[in-house]
Protein backbone atom coordinates (compact mmCIF):
# COMPACT_ATOMS: atom_id res chain seq x y z
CA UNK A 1 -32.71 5.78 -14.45
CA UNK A 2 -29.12 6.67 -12.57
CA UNK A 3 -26.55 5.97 -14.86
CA UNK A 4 -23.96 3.71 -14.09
CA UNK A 5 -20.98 5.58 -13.06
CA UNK A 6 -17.57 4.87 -15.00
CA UNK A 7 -15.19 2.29 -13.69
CA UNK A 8 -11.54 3.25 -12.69
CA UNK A 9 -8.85 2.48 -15.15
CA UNK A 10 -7.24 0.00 -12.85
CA UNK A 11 -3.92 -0.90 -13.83
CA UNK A 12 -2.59 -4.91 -13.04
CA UNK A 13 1.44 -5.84 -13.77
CA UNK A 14 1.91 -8.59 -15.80
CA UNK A 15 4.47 -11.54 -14.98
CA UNK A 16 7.47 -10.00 -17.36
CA UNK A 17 6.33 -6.27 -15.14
CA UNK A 18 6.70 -7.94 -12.22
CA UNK A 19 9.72 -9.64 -12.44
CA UNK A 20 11.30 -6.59 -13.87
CA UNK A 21 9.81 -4.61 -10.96
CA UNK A 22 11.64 -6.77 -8.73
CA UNK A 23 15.31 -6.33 -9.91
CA UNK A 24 14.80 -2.87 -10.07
CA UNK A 25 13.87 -2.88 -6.39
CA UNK A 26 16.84 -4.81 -5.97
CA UNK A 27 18.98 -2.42 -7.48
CA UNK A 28 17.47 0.49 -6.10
CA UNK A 29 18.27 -1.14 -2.80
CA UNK A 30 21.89 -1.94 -3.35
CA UNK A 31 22.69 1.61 -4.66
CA UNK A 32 20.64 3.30 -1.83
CA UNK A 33 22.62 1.17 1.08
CA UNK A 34 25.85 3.13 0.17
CA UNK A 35 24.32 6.74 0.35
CA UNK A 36 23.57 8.92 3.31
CA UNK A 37 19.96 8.95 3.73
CA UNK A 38 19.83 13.05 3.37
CA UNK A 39 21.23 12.78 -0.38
CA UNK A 40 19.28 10.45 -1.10
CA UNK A 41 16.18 11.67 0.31
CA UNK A 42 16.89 15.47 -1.15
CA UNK A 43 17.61 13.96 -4.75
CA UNK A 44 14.17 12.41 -4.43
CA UNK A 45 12.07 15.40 -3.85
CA UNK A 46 14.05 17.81 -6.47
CA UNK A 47 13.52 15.02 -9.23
CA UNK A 48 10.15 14.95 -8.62
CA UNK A 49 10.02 18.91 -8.80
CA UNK A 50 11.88 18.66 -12.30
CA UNK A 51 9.57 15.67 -13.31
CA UNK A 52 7.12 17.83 -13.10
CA UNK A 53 8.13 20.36 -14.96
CA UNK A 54 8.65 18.13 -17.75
CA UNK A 55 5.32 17.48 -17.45
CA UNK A 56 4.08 20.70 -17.63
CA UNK A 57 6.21 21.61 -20.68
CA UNK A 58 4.85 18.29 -22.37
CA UNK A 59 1.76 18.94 -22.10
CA UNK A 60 1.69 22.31 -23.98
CA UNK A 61 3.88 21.03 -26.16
CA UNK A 62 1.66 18.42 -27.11
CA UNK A 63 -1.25 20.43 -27.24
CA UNK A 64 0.41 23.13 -29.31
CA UNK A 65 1.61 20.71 -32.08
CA UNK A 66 5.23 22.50 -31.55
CA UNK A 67 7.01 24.33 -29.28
CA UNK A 68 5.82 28.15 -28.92
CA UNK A 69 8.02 30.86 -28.49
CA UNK A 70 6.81 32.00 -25.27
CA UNK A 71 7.01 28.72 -23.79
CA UNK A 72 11.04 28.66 -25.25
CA UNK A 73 11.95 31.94 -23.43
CA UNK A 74 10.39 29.97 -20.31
CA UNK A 75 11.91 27.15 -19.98
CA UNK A 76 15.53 28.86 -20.68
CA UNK A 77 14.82 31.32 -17.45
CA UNK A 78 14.52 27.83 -15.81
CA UNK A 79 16.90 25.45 -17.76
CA UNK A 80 19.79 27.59 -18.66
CA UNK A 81 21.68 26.97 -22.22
CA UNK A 82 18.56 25.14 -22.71
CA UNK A 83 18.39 25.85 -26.39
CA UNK A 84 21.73 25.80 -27.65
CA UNK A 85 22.34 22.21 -26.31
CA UNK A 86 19.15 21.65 -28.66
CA UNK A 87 20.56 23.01 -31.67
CA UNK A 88 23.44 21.31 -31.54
CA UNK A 89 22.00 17.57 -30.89
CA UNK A 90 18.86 18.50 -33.45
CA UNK A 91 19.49 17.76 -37.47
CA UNK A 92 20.38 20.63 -39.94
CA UNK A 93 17.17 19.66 -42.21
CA UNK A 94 14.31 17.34 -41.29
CA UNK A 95 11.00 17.01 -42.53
CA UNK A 96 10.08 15.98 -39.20
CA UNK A 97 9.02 18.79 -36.97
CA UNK A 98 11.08 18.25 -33.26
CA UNK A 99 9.49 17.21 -30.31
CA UNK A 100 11.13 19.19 -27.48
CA UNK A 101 10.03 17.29 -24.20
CA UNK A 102 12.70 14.55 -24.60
CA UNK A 103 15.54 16.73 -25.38
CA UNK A 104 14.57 19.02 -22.09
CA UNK A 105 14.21 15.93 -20.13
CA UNK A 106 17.55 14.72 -21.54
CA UNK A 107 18.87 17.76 -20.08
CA UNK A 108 17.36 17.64 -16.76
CA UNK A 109 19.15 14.31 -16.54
CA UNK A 110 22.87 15.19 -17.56
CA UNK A 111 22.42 18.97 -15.72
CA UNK A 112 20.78 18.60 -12.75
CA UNK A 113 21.53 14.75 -12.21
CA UNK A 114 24.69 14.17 -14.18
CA UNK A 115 26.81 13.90 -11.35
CA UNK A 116 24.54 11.27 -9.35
CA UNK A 117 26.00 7.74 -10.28
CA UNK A 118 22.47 5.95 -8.31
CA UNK A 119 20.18 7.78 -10.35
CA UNK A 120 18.60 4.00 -9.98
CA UNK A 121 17.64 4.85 -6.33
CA UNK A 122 16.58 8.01 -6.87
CA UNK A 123 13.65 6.67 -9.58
CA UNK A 124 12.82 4.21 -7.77
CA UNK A 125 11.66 5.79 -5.21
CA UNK A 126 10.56 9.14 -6.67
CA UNK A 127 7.96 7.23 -9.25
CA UNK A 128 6.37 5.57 -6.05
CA UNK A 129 5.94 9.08 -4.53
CA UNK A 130 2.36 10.00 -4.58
CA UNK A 131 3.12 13.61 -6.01
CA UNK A 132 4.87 12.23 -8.90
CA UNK A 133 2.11 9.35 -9.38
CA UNK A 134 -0.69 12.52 -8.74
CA UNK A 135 1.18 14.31 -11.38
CA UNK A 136 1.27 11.93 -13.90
CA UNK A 137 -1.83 11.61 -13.79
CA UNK A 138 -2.81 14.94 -14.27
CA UNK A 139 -0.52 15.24 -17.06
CA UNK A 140 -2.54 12.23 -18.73
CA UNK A 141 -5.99 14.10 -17.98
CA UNK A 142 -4.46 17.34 -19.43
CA UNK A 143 -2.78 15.88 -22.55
CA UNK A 144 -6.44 14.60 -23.29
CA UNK A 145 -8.61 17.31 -22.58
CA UNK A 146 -6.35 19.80 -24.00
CA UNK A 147 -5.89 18.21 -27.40
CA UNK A 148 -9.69 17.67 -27.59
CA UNK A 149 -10.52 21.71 -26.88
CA UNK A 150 -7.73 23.94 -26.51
CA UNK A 151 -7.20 26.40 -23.44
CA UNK A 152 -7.57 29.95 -23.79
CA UNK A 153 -4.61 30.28 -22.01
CA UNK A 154 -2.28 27.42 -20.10
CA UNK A 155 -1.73 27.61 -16.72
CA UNK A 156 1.64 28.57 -15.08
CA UNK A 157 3.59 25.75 -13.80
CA UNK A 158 2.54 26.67 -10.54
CA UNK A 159 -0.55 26.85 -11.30
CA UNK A 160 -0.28 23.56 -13.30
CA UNK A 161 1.10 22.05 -10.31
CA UNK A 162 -0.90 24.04 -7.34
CA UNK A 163 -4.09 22.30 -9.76
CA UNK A 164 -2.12 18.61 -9.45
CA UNK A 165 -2.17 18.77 -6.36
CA UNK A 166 -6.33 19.54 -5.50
CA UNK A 167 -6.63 16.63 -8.15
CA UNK A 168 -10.31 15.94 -8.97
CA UNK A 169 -11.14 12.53 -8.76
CA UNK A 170 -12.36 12.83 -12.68
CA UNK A 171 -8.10 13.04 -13.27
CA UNK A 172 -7.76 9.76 -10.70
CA UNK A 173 -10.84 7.86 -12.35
CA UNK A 174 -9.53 7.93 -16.28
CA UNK A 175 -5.84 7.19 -15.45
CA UNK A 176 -4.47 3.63 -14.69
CA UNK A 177 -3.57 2.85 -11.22
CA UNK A 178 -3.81 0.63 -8.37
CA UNK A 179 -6.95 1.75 -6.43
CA UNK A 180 -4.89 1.91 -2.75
CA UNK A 181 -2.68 4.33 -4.17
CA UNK A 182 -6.08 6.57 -5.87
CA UNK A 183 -7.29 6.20 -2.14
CA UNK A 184 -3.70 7.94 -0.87
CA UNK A 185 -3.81 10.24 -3.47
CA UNK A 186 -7.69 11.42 -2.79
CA UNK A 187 -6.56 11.35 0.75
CA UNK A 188 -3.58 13.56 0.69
CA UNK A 189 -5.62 16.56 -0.58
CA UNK A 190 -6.20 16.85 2.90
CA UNK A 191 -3.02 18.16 3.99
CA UNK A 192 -0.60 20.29 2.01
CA UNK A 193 2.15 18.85 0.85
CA UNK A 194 4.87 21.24 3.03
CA UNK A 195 2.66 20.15 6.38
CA UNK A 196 2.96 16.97 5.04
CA UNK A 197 6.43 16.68 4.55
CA UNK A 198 7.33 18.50 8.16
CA UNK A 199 4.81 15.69 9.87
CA UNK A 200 6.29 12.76 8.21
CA UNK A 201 9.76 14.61 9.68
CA UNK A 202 8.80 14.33 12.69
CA UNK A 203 7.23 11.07 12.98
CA UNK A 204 10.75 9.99 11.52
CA UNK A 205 12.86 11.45 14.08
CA UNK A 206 10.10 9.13 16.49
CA UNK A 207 10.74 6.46 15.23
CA UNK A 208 14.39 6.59 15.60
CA UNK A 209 13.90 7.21 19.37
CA UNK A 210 11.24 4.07 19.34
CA UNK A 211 14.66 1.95 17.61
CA UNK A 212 16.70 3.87 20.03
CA UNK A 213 15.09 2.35 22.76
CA UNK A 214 13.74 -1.06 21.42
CA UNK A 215 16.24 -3.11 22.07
CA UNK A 216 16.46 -2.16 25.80
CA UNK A 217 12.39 -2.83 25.59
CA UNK A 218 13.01 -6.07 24.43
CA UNK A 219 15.94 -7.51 26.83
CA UNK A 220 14.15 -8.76 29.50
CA UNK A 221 16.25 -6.92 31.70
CA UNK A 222 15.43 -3.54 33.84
CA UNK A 223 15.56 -1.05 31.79
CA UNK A 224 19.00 1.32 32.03
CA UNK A 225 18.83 3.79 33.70
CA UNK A 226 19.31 6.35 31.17
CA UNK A 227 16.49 4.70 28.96
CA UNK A 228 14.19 5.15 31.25
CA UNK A 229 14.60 8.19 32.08
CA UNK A 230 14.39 9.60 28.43
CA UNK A 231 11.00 7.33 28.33
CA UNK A 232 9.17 9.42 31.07
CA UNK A 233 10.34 12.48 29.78
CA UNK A 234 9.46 11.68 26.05
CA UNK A 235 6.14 9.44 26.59
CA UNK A 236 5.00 10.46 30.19
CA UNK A 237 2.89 7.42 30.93
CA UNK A 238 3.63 4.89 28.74
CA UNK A 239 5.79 2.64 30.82
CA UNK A 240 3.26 2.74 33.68
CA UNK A 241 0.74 1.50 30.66
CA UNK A 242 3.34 -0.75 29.04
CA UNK A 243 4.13 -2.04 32.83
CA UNK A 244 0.07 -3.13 33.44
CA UNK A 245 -0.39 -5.05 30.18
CA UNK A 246 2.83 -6.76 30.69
CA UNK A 247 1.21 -8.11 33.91
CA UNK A 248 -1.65 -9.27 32.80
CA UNK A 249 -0.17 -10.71 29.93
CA UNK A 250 3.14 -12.39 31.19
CA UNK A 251 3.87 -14.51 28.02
CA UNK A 252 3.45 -11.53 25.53
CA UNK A 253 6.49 -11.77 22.68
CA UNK A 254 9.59 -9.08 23.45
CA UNK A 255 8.55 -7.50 20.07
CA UNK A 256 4.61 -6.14 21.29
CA UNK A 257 7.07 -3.73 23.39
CA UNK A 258 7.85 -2.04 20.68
CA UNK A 259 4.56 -1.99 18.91
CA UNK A 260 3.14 -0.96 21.68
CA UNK A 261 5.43 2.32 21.67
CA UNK A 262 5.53 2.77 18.01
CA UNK A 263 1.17 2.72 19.00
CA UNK A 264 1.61 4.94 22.19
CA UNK A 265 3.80 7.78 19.70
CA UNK A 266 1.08 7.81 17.03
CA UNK A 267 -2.30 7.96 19.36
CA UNK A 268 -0.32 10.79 21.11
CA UNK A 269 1.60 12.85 18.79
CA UNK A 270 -0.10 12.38 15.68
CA UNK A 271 -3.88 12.80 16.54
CA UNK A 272 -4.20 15.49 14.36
CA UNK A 273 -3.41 13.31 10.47
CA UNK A 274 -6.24 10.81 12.38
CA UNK A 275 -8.78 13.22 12.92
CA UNK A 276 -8.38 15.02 9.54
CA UNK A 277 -8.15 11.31 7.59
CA UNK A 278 -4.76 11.36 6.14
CA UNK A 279 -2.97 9.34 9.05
CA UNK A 280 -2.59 6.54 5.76
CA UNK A 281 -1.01 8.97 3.44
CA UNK A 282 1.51 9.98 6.23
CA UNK A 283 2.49 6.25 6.58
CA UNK A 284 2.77 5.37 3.30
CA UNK A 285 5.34 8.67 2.51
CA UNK A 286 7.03 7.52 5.50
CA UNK A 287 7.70 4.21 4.42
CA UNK A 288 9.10 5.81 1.23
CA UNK A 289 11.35 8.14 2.93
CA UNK A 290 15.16 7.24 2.66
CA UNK A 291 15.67 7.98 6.81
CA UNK A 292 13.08 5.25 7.72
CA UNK A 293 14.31 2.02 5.64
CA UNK A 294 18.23 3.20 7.15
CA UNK A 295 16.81 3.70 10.80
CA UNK A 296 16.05 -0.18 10.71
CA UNK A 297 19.13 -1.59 9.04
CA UNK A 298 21.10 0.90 11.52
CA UNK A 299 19.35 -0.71 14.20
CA UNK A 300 19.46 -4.44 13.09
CA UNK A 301 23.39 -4.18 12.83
CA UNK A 302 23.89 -2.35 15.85
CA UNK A 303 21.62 -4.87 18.24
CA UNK A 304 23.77 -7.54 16.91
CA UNK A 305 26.70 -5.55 17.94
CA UNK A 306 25.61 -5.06 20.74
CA UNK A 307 24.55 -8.22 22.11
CA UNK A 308 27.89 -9.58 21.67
CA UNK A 309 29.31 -7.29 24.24
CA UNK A 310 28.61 -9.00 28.31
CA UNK A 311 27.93 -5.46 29.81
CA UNK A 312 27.57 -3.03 26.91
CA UNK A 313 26.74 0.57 28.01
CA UNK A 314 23.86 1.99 26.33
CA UNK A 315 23.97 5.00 24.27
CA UNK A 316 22.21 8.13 24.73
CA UNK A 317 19.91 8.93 22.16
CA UNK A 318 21.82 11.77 20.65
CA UNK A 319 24.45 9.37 20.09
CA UNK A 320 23.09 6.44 18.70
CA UNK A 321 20.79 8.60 16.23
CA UNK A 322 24.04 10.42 15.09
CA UNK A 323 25.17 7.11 14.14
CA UNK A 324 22.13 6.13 12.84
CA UNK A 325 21.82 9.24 10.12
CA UNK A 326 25.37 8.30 8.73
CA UNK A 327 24.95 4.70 8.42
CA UNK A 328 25.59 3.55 4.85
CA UNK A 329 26.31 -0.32 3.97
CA UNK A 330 27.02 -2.69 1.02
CA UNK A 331 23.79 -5.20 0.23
CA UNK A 332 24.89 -8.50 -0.58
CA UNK A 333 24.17 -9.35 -4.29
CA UNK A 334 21.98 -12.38 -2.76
């Protein structure tokens, strides 16, 4: 007889989650509208780095029962005056042996982030990154299996971390989480995360030209002049595509224009994440990125600028996408 194989730990918010998981979007939101996009984006990535360092160190810790020497002289290389801020927060005499993980990632907080006043943001959207969901995860399975038979000898963090990222699907099966994102997760071990982050770059900087040029796509007008000339030279043969379907379907909405380009770019310039299956995993880390959600608010302020003016003149590219990448706003409480 097969045995039945072991069902994922599949995690479901409850009402109070949800609701909370809301206003913290909102809040996210709100402090994220007032920040350029590349301060944002770069606080992102380096908590997640440090997050998972604290993970690393947690891990040991928590398999050691304490805090070993070696491990000490470690994380002071790395987290300078490490210790000292320690002794002075920790008790003279306790019966209580410390815990060290929450006093480094106390420090990681007022040293590397202390001067960030929308640390909100930056959560937010690292804990929905699939390397810091991947490494959680990993730090769940390790926590376990090291407790139950201790290593010979632990990994270095990179090593911990080079091992997070092949993730076995054992690690993804016995922690809780939603199954799309153990899909993404399984799926990203396809690409490495430094091509991944170049490729989700670049389909970025696309999608600003797609913006760029949507709202000429949608007018109804001829197209200016200098629009279409940086559409031949960017997508050679998409209008003469775009120009056929439009005539044999005359009463298509403005806005298939633009998903039709947004379609063109990815069949074209992005074959490669379709062929190797992790096309998914680059959307979803674009969606996350801080460029793409300012890209569209740039875009819906400026059409409505723009449509107020009789005979606007278009921008070039280079200009509107200048714009674009400092764009910051204040969201509306409601």
């Amino acid at each position: 007889m097969v045995a039945a194989s072991k069902p994922h730990k599949l995690w479901r918010p409850s009402e109070l989650e949800r609701r909370v998981g809301q206003t913290a979007r909102l809040t996210a939101e709100k402090e994220a509208a007032h920040i350029p996009w590349p301060q944002l984006d770069e606080a992102r990535e380096k908590y997640v780095d440090w997050e998972a360092f604290v993970l690393w160190v947690r891990a040991i810790e928590h398999a050691e029962g304490g805090f070993p020497e070696w491990l000490a002289k470690i994380v002071d290389k790395r987290c300078w005056g490490f210790s000292k801020s320690v002794e002075k927060r920790s008790p003279d005499h306790s019966d209580v042996p410390p815990v060290f993980w929450p006093h480094l990632e106390r420090w990681v907080n007022e040293r590397i982030f202390g001067e960030i006043c929308w640390m909100n943001a930056v959560g937010y959207y690292a804990a929905r990154d699939l390397a810091s969901l991947r490494n959680h995860a990993y730090w769940e399975y390790c926590e376990g299996q090291w407790k139950r038979s201790k290593p010979a000898a632990y990994p270095s963090f990179q090593e911990w971390r080079k091992a997070s990222e092949r993730c076995i699907d054992q690690v993804l099966g016995e922690c809780q989480m939603r199954d799309e994102k153990r899909r993404l997760i399984k799926l990203s071990r396809r690409v490495s995360p430094r091509t991944l982050r170049k490729v989700v770059d670049r389909y970025i900087e696309w999608e600003a030209f797609a913006y760029w040029a949507r709202t000429a796509l949608e007018s109804g007008c001829p197209l200016p002049a200098s629009v279409e000339r940086e559409l031949k030279r960017a997508c050679p043969g998409f209008l003469e595509v775009d120009a056929a379907v439009r005539a044999a379907n005359p009463k298509e909405e403005p806005h298939f224009r633009f998903n039709r380009m947004i379609k063109w770019i990815e069949d074209h310039e992005f074959t490669n994440a379709r062929k190797r299956g992790w096309f998914d995993v680059l959307l979803y880390q674009v969606r996350l990125h801080a460029r793409h959600a300012r890209v569209i608010d740039y875009w819906h302020d400026w059409e409505a600028d723009w449509e107020k003016h009789s005979s606007p003149k278009y921008p070039s590219f280079a200009q509107w996408k200048k714009a674009a990448d400092s764009y910051t706003f204040e969201l509306d409480d409601g």
